[in-house]
C-alpha atoms as a PDB file:
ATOM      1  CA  UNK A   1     -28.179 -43.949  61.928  1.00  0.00           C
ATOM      2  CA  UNK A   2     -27.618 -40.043  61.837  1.00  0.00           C
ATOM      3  CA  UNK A   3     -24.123 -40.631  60.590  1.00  0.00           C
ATOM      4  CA  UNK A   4     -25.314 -42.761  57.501  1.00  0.00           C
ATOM      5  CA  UNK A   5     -27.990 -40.779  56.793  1.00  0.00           C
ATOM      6  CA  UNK A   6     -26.090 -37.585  56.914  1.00  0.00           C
ATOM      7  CA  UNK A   7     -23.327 -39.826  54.733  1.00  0.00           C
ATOM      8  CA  UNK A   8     -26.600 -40.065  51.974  1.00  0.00           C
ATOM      9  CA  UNK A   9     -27.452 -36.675  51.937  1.00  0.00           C
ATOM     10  CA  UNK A  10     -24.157 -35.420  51.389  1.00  0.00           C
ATOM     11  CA  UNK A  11     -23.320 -37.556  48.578  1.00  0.00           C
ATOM     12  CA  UNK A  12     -26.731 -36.957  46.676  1.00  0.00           C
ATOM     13  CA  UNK A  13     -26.860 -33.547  47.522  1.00  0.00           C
ATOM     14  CA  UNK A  14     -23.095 -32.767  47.332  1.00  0.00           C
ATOM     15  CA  UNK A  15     -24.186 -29.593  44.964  1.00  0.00           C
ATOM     16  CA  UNK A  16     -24.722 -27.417  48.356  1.00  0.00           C
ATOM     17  CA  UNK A  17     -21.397 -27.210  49.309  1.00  0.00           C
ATOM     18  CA  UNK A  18     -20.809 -23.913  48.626  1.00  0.00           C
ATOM     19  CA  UNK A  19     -24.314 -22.816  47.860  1.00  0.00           C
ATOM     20  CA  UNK A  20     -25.958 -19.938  49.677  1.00  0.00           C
ATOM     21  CA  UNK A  21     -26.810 -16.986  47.275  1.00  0.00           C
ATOM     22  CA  UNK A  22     -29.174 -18.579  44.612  1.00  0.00           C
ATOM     23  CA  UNK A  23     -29.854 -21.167  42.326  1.00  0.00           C
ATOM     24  CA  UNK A  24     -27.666 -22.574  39.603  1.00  0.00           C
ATOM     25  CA  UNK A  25     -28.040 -20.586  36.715  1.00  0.00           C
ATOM     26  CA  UNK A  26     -28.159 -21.689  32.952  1.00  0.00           C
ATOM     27  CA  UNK A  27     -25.387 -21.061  31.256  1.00  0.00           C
ATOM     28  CA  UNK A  28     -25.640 -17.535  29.736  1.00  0.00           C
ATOM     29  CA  UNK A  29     -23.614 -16.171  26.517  1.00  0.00           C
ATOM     30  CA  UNK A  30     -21.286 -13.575  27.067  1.00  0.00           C
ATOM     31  CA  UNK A  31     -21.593 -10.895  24.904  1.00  0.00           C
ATOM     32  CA  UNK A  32     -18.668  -9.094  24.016  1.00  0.00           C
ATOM     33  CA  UNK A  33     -18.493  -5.406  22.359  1.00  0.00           C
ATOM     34  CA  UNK A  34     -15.287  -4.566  21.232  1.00  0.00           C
ATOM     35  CA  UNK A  35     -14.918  -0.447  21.751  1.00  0.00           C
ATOM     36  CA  UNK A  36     -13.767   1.976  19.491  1.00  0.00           C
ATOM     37  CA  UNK A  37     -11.480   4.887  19.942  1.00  0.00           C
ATOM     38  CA  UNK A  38     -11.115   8.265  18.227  1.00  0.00           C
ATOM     39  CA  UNK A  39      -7.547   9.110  16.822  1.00  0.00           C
ATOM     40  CA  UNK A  40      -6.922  12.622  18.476  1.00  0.00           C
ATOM     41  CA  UNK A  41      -4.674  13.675  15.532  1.00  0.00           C
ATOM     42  CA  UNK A  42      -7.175  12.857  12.512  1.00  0.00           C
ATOM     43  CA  UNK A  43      -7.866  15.360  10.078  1.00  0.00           C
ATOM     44  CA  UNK A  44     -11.064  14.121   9.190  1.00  0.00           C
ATOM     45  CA  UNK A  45     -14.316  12.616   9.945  1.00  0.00           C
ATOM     46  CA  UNK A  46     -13.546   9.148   8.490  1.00  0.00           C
ATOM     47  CA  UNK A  47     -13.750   7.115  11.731  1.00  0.00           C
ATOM     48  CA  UNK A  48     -10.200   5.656  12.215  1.00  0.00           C
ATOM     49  CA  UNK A  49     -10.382   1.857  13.444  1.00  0.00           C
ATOM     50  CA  UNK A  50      -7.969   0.729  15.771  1.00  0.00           C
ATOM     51  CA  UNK A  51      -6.773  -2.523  16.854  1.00  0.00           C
ATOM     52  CA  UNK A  52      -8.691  -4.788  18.915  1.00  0.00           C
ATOM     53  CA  UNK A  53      -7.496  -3.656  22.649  1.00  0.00           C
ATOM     54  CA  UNK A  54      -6.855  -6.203  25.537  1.00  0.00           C
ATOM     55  CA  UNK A  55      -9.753  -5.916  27.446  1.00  0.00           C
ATOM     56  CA  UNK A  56     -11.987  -6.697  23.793  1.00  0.00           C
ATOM     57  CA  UNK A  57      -9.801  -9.562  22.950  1.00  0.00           C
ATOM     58  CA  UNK A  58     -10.324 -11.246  26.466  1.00  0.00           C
ATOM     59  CA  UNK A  59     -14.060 -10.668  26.345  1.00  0.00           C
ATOM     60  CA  UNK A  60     -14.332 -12.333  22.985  1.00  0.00           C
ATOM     61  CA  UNK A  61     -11.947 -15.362  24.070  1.00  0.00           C
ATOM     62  CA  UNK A  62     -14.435 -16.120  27.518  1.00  0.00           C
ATOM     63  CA  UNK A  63     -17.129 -15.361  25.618  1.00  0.00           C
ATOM     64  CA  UNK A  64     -15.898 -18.476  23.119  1.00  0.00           C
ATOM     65  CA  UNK A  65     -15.243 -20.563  26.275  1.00  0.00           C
ATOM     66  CA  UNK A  66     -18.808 -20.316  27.468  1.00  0.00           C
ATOM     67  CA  UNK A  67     -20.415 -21.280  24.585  1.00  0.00           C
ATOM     68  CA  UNK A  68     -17.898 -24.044  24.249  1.00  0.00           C
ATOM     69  CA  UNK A  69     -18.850 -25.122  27.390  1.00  0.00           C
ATOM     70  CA  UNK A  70     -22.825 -25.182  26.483  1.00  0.00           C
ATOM     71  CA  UNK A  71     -21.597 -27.404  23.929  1.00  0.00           C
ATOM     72  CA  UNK A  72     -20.831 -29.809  25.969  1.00  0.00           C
ATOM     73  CA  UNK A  73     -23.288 -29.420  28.599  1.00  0.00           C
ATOM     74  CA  UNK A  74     -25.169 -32.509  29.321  1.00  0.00           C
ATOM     75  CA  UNK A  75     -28.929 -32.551  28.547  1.00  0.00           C
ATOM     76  CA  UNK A  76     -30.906 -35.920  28.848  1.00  0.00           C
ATOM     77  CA  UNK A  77     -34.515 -37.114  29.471  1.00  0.00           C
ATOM     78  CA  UNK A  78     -33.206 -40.408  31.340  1.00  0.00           C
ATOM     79  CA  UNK A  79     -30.422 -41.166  33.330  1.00  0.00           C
ATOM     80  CA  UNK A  80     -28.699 -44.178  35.487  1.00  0.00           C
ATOM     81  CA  UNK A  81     -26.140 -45.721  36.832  1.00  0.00           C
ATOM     82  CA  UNK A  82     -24.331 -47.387  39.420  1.00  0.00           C
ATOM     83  CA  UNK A  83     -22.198 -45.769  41.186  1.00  0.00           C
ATOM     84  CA  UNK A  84     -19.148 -46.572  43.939  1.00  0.00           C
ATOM     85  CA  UNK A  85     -18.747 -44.224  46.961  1.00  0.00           C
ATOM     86  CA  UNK A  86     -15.838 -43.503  49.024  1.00  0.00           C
ATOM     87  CA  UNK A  87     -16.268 -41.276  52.231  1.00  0.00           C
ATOM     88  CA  UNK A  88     -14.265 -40.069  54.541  1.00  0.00           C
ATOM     89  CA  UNK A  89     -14.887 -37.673  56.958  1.00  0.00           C
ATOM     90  CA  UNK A  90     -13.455 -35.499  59.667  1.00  0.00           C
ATOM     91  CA  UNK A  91     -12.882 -38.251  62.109  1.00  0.00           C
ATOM     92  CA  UNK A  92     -11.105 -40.192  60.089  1.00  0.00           C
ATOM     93  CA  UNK A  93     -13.449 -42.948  59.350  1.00  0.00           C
ATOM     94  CA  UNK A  94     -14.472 -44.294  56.019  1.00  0.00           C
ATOM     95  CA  UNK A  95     -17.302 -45.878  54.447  1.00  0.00           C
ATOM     96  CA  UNK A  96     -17.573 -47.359  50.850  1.00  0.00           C
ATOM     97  CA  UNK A  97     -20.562 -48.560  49.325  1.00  0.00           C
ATOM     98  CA  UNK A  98     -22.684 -49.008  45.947  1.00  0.00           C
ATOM     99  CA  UNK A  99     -25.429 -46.760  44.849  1.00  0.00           C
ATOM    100  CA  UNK A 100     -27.593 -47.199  41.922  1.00  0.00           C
ATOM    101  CA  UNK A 101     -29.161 -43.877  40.599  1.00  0.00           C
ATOM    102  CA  UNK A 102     -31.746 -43.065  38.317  1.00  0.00           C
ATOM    103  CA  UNK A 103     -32.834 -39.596  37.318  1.00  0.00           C
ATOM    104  CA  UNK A 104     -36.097 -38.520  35.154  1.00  0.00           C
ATOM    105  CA  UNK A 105     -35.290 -35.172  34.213  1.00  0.00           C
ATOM    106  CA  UNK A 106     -36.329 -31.943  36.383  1.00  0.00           C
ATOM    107  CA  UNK A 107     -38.721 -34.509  38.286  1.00  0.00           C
ATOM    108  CA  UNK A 108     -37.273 -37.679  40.005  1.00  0.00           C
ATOM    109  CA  UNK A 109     -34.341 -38.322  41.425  1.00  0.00           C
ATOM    110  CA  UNK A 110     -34.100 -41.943  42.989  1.00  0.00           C
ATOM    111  CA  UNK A 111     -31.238 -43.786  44.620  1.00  0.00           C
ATOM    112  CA  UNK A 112     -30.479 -47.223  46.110  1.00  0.00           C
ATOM    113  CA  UNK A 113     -28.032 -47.758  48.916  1.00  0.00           C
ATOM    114  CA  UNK A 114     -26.379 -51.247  48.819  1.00  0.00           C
ATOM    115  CA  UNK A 115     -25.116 -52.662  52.243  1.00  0.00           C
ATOM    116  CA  UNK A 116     -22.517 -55.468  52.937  1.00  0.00           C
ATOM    117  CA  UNK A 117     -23.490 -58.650  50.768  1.00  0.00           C
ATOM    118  CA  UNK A 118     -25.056 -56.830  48.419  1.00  0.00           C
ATOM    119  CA  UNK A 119     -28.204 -56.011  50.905  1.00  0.00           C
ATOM    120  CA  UNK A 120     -30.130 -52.704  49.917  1.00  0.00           C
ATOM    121  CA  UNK A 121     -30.192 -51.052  53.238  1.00  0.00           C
ATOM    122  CA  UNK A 122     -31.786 -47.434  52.067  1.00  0.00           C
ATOM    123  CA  UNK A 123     -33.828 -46.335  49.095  1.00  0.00           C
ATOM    124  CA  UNK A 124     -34.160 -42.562  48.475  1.00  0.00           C
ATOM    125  CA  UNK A 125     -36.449 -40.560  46.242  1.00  0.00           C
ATOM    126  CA  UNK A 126     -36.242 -36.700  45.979  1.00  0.00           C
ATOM    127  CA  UNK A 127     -38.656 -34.509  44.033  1.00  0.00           C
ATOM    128  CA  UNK A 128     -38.304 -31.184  43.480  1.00  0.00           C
ATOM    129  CA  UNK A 129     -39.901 -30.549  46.452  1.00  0.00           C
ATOM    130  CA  UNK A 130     -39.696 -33.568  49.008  1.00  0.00           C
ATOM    131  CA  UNK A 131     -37.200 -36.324  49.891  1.00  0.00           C
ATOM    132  CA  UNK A 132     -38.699 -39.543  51.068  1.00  0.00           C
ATOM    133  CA  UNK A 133     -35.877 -42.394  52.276  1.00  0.00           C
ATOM    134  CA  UNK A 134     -36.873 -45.980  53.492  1.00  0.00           C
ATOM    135  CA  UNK A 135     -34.278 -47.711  56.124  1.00  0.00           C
ATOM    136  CA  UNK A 136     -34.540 -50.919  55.341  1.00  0.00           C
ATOM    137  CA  UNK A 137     -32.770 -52.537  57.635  1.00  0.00           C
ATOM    138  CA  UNK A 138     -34.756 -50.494  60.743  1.00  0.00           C
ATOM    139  CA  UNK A 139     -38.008 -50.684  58.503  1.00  0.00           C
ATOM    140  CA  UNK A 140     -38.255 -47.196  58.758  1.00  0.00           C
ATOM    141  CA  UNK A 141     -39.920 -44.699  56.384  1.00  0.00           C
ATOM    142  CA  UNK A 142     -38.606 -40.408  57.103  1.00  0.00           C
ATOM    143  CA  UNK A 143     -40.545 -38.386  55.192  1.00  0.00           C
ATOM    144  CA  UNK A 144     -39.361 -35.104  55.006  1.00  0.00           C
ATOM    145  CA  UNK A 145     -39.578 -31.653  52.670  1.00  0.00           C
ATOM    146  CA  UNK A 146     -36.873 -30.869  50.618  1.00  0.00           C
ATOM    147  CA  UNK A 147     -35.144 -28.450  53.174  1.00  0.00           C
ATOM    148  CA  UNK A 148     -34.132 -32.230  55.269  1.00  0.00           C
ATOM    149  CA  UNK A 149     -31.260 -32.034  52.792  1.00  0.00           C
ATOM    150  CA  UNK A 150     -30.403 -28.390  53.586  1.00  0.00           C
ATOM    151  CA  UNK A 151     -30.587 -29.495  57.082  1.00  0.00           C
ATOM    152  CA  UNK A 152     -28.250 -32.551  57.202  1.00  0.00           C
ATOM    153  CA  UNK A 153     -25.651 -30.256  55.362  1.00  0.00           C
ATOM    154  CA  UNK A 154     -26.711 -27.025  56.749  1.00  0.00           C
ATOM    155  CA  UNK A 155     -26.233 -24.935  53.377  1.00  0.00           C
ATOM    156  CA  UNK A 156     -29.485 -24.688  51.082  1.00  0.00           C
ATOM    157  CA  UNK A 157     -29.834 -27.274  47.866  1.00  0.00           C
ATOM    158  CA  UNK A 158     -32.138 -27.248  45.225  1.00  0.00           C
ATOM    159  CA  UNK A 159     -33.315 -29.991  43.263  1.00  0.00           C
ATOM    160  CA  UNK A 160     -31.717 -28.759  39.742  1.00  0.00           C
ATOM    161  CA  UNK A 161     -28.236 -28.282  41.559  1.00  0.00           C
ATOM    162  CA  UNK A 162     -28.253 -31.811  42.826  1.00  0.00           C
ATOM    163  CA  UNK A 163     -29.379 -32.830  39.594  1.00  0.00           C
ATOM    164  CA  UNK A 164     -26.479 -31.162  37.549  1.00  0.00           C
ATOM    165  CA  UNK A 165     -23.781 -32.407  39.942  1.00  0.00           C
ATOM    166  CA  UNK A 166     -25.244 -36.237  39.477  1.00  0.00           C
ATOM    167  CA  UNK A 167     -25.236 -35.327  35.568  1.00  0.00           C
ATOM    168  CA  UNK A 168     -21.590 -33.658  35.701  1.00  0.00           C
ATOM    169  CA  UNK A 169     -22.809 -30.006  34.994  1.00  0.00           C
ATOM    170  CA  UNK A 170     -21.516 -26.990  35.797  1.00  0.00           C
ATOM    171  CA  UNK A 171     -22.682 -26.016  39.309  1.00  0.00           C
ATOM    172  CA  UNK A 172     -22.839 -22.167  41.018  1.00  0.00           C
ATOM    173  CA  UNK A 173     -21.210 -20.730  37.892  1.00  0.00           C
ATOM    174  CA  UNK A 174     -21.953 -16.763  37.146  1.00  0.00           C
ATOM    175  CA  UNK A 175     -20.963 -16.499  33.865  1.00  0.00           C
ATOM    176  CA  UNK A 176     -22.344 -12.818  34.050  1.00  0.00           C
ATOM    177  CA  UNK A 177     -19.592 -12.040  36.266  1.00  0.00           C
ATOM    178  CA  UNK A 178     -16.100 -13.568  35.473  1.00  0.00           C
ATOM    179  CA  UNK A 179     -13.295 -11.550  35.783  1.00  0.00           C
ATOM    180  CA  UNK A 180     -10.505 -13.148  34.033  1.00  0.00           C
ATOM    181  CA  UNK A 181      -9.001 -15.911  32.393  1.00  0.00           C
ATOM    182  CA  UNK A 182      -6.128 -17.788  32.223  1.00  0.00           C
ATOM    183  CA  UNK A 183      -5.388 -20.439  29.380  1.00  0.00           C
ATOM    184  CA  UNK A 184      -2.355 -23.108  28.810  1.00  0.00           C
ATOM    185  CA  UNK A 185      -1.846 -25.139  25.863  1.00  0.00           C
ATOM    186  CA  UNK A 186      -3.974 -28.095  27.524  1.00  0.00           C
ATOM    187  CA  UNK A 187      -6.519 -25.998  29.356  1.00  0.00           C
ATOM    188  CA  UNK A 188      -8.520 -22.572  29.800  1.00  0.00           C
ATOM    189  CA  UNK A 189      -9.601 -21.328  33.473  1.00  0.00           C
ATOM    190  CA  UNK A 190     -12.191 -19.084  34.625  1.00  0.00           C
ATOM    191  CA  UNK A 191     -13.044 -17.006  37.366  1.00  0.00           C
ATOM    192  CA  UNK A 192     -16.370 -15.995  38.172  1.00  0.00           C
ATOM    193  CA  UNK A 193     -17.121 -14.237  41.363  1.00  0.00           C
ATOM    194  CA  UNK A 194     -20.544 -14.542  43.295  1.00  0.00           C
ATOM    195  CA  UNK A 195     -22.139 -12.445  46.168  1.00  0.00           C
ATOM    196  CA  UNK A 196     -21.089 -15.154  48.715  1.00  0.00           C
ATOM    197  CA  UNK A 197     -18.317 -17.319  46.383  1.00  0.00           C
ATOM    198  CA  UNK A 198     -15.402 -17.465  43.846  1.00  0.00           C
ATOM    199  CA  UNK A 199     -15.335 -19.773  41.239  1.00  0.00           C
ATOM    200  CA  UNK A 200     -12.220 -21.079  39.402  1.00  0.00           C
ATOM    201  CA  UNK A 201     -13.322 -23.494  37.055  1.00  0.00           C
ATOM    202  CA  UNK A 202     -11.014 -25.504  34.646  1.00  0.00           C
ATOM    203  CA  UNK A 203     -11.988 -27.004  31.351  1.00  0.00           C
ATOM    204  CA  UNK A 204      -9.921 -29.435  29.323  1.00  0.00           C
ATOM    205  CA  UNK A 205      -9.394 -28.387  25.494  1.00  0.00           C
ATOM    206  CA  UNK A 206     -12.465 -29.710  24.344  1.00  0.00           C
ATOM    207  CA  UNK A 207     -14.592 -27.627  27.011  1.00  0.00           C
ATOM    208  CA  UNK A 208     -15.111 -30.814  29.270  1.00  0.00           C
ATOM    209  CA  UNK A 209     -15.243 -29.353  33.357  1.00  0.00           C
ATOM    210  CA  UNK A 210     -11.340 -30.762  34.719  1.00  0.00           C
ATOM    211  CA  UNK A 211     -11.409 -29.170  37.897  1.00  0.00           C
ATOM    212  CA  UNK A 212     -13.559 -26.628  40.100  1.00  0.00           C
ATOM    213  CA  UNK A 213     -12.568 -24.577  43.002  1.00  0.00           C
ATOM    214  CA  UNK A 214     -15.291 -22.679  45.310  1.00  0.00           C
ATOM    215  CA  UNK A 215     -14.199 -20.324  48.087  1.00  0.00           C
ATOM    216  CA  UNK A 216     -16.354 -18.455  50.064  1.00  0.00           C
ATOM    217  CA  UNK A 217     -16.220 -14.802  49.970  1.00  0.00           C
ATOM    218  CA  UNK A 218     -16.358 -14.030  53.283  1.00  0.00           C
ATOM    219  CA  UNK A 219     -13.041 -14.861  54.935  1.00  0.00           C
ATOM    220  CA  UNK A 220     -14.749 -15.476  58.471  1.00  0.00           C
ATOM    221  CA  UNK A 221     -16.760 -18.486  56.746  1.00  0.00           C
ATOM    222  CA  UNK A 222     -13.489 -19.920  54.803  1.00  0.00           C
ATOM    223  CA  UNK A 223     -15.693 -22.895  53.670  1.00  0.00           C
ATOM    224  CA  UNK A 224     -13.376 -24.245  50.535  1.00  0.00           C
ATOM    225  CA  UNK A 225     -14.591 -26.925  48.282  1.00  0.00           C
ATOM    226  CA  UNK A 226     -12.723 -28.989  45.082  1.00  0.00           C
ATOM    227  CA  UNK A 227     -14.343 -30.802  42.546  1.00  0.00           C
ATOM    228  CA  UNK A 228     -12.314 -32.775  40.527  1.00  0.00           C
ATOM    229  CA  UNK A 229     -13.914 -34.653  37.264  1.00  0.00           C
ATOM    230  CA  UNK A 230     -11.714 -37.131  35.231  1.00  0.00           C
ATOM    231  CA  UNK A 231     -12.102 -40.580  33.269  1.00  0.00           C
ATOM    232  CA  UNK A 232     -14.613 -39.160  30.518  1.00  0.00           C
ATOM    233  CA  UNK A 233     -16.346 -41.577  28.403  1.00  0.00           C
ATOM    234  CA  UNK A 234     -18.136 -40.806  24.748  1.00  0.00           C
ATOM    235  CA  UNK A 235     -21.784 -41.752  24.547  1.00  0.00           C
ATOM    236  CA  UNK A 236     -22.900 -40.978  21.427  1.00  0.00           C
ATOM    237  CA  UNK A 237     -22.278 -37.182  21.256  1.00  0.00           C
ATOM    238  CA  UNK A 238     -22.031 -36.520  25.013  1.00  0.00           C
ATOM    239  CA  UNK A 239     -18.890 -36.787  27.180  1.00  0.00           C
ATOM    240  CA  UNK A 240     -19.159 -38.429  30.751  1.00  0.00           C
ATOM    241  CA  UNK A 241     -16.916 -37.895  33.766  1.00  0.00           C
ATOM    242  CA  UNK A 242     -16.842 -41.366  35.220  1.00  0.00           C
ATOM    243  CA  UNK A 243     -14.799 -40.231  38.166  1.00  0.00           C
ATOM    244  CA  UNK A 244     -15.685 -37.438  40.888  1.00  0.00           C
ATOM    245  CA  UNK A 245     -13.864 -36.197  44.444  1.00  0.00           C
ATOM    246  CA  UNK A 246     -15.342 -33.689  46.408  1.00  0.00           C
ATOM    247  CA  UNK A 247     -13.377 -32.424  49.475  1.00  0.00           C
ATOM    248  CA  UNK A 248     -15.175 -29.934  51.327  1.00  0.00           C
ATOM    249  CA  UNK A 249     -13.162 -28.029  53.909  1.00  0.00           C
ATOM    250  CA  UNK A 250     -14.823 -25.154  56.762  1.00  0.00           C
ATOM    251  CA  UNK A 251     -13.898 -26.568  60.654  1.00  0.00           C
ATOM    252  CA  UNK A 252     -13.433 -30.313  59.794  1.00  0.00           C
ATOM    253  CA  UNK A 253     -12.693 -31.862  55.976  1.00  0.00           C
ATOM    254  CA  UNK A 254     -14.946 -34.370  53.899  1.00  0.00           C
ATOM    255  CA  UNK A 255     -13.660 -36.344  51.111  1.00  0.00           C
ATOM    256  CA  UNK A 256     -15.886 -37.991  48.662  1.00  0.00           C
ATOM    257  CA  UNK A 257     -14.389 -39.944  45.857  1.00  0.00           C
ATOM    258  CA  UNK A 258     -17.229 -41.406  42.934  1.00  0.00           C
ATOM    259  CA  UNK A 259     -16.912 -43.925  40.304  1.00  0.00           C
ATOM    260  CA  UNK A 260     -20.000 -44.622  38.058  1.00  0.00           C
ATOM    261  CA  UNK A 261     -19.908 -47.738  36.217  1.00  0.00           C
ATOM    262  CA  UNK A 262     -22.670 -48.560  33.597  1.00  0.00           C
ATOM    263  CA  UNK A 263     -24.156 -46.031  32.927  1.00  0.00           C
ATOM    264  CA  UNK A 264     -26.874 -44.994  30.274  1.00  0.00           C
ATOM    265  CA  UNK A 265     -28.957 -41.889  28.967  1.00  0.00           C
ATOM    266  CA  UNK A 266     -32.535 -41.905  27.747  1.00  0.00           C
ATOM    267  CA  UNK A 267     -33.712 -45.398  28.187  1.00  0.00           C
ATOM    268  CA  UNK A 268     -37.125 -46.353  30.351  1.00  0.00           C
ATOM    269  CA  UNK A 269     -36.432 -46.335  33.851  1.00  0.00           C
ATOM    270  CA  UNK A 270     -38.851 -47.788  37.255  1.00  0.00           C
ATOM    271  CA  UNK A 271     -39.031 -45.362  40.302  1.00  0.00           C
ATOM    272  CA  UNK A 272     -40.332 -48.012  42.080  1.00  0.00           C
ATOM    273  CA  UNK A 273     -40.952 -46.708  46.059  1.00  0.00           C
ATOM    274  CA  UNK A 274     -43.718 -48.627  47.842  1.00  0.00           C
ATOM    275  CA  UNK A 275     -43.786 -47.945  51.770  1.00  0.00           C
ATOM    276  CA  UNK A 276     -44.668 -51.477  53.518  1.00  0.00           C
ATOM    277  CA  UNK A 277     -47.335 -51.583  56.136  1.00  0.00           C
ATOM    278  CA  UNK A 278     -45.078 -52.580  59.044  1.00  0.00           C
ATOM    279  CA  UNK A 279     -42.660 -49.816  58.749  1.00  0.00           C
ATOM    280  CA  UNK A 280     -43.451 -46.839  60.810  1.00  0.00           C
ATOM    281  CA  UNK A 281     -43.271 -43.250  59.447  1.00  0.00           C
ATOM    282  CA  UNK A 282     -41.263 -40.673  61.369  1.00  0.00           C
END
């Protein structure tokens, strides 16, 4: 039961891999000031304006690549969809099964765990402040604060993170702190550097997330984590990534592959999550 519930947590709260020094942050604009320089050998008092120097020109190409990329961050009212999970841990084993999610903006995050045959075997609901999960199959109701998910992963989550990793946001980017770039005809890269992580994120050409690597800062820690996103679909003027993996590496490694399949923004959604009378409350 541990296992599978820890198997839940991880894959809704995924966003906490390589948390541990704040909150994601909106995306901020990068301002860039190019600097001037006085000619030593001028003659006169006309300023004399120089080429734009390295350092200016790479501040002014990142600063286009953020706001590129709050182009095409997602922002909804609604979400759902269903979604197929592949887990593996460190042992080896695997588990695959269905989830169907739906998400109310900065409020509700609710998920349903599919068994063999179909069978709902969990149903999850996280506020910004509590997580609530009925076993089903154990008529069991754990109601818990928000920190159960910090527990079951040991690193701290918050409810935004979890919700930007669902929606295919950027997560734990400092865009007030990124050192350099690195671009390719197909692709631009980024690296930001945090009190406790570095982040070298990859967008495609049209500023949609490709791939994300977090490494913790301090080498005694070595948690690594990958996020790859892939398969993007148009609805209406947003881009999807249909396809996640996750592998999350400190002692032992945990891959998590996701596939969401029909999904759909801003429509009316149930949150239904009604505790029967015969299941006991732990």
């Amino acid at each position: 039961m541990h296992k599978l519930l820890a198997v839940i947590a991880l894959v809704v709260a995924m966003a906490g891999v390589m948390a541990g020094c704040r909150s994601t942050k909106k995306i901020q604009k990068v301002i860039a000031t190019p600097g001037t320089r006085k000619d030593s050998a001028a003659v006169t008092v006309t300023p004399v304006v120089t080429p734009e120097d390295r350092h200016a020109d790479s501040l002014r190409i990142i600063s286009q690549t953020v706001q590129g990329l709050m182009r095409t961050h997602i922002d909804f009212q609604t979400f759902s969809a269903r979604m197929k999970v592949h887990y593996e841990g460190g042992d080896g084993k695997d588990y695959e099964f269905n989830a169907f999610i739906h998400i109310k903006k900065d409020s509700l995050i609710w998920v349903s765990i599919n068994a063999a045959l179909g069978i709902e075997a969990f149903r999850m609901l996280i506020t910004p402040d509590s997580v609530k999960i009925l076993d089903k199959l154990k008529k069991i109701a754990r109601l818990r604060s928000v920190s159960f998910l910090q527990d079951e992963i040991h690193l701290p989550v918050d409810f935004k993170t979890v919700q930007d990793l669902l929606l295919g946001n950027p997560i734990y980017l400092d865009t007030t702190n990124i050192l350099f770039y690195k671009k390719d005809p197909s692709a631009i890269s980024l690296l930001s550097v945090g009190d406790l992580f570095k982040n070298y994120l990859t967008l495609n050409g049209d500023n949609t997330l490709r791939h994300c690597k977090l490494d913790d800062v301090d080498p005694f820690r070595a948690r690594t984590c990958d996020l790859t996103y892939g398969d993007y679909e148009q609805r209406d003027t947003l881009r999807f990534s249909t396809y996640r993996k996750i592998s999350v590496a400190e002692k032992t490694k945990v891959d998590i592959e996701l596939g969401y399949k029909q999904f759909k923004f801003n429509e009316p959604l149930s949150f239904s999550f009604n505790i029967p009378r015969n299941y006991r409350r732990r």
